[in-house]
Protein backbone atom coordinates (compact mmCIF):
# COMPACT_ATOMS: atom_id res chain seq x y z
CA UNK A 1 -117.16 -34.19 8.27
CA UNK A 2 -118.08 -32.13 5.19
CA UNK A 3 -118.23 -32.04 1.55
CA UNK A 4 -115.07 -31.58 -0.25
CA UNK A 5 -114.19 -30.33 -4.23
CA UNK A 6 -111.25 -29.39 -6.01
CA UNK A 7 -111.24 -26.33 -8.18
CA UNK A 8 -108.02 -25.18 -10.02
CA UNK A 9 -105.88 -26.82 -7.40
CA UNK A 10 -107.59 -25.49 -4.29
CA UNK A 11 -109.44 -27.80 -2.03
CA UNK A 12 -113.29 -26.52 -1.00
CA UNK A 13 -114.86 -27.28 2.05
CA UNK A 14 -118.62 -27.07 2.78
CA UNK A 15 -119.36 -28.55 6.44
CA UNK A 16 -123.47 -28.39 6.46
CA UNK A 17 -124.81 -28.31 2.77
CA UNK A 18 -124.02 -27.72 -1.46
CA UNK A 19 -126.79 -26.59 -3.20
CA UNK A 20 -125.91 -26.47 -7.42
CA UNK A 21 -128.34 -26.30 -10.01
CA UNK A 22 -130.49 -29.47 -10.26
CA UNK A 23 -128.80 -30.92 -6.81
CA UNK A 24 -128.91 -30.05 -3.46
CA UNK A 25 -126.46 -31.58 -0.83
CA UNK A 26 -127.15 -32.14 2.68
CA UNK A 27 -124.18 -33.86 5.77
CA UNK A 28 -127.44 -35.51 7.47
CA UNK A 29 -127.80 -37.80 4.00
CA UNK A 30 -124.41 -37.45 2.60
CA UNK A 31 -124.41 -41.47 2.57
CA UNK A 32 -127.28 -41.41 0.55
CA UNK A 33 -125.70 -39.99 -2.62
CA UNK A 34 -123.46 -41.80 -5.05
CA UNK A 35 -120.20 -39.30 -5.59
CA UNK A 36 -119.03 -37.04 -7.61
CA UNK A 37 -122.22 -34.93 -7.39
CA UNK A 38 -121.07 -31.84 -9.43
CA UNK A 39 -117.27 -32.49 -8.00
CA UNK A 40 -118.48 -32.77 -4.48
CA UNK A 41 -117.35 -35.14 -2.45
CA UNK A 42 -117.91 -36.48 1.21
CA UNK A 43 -115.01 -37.24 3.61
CA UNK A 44 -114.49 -37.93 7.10
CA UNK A 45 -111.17 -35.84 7.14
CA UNK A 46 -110.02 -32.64 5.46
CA UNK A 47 -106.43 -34.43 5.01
CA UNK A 48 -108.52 -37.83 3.56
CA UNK A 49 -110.13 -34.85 1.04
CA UNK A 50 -106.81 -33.51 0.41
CA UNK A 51 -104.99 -37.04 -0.55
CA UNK A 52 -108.00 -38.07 -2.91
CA UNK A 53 -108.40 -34.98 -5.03
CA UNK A 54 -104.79 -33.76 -4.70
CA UNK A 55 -105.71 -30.25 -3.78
CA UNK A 56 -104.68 -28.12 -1.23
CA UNK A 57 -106.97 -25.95 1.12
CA UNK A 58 -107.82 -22.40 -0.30
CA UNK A 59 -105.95 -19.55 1.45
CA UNK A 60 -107.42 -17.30 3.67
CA UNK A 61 -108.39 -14.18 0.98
CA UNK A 62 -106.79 -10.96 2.10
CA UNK A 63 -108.59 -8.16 3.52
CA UNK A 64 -110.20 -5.59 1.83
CA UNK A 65 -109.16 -2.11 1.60
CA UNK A 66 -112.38 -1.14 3.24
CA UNK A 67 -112.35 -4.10 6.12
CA UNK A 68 -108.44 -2.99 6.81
CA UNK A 69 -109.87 1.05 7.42
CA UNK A 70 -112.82 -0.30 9.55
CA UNK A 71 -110.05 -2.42 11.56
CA UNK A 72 -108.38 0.57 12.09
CA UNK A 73 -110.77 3.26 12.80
CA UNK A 74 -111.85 0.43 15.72
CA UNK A 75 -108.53 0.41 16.92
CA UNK A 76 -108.10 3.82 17.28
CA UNK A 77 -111.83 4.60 19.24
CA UNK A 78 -110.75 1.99 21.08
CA UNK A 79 -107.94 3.52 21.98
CA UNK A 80 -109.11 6.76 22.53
CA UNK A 81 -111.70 5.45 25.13
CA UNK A 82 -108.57 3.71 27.24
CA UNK A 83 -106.84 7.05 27.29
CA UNK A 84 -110.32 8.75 28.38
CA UNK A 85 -110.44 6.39 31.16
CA UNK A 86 -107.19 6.39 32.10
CA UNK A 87 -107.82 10.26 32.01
CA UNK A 88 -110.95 10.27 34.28
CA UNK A 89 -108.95 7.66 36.53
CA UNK A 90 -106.12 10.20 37.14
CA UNK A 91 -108.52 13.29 37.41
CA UNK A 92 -110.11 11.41 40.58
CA UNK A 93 -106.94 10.41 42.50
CA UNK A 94 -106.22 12.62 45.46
């Protein structure tokens, strides 16, 4: 159950803590606060979140040009140490 705020449409989601300036949010006391704290809000639900503020959940941000090259070089050692393998495997067959 986490803390919840809606910014330009997208719904926010912080499960353990918010920490702003002047305020600091924690889930082990979030009935101790009166809501909104700086837009945050507590629910038991990501849907409940999602009816109240009318926002949707933020979408998954696209990979980076750099994180897409680093999947790939992985994928292709990767790949290289299969065909080794599969090398040494045939190299030791009668």
């Amino acid at each position: 159950m986490p803390f919840y705020k809606c910014v330009e449409g997208e719904l926010l989601e912080a499960p353990n803590f918010v920490s702003g300036p002047g305020f600091e949010l924690l889930a082990g006391k979030h009935q101790d606060y009166t809501y909104p704290v700086d837009g945050w809000y507590w629910f038991s639900a990501q849907k409940k979140a999602e009816e109240a503020l009318g926002c949707q959940p933020a979408p998954d941000p696209e990979p980076d040009e750099r994180e897409i090259r680093r999947r790939e070089t992985e994928e292709r050692a990767e790949s290289r140490r299969r065909d080794r393998a599969e090398t040494k495997r045939n190299q030791s067959r009668p």
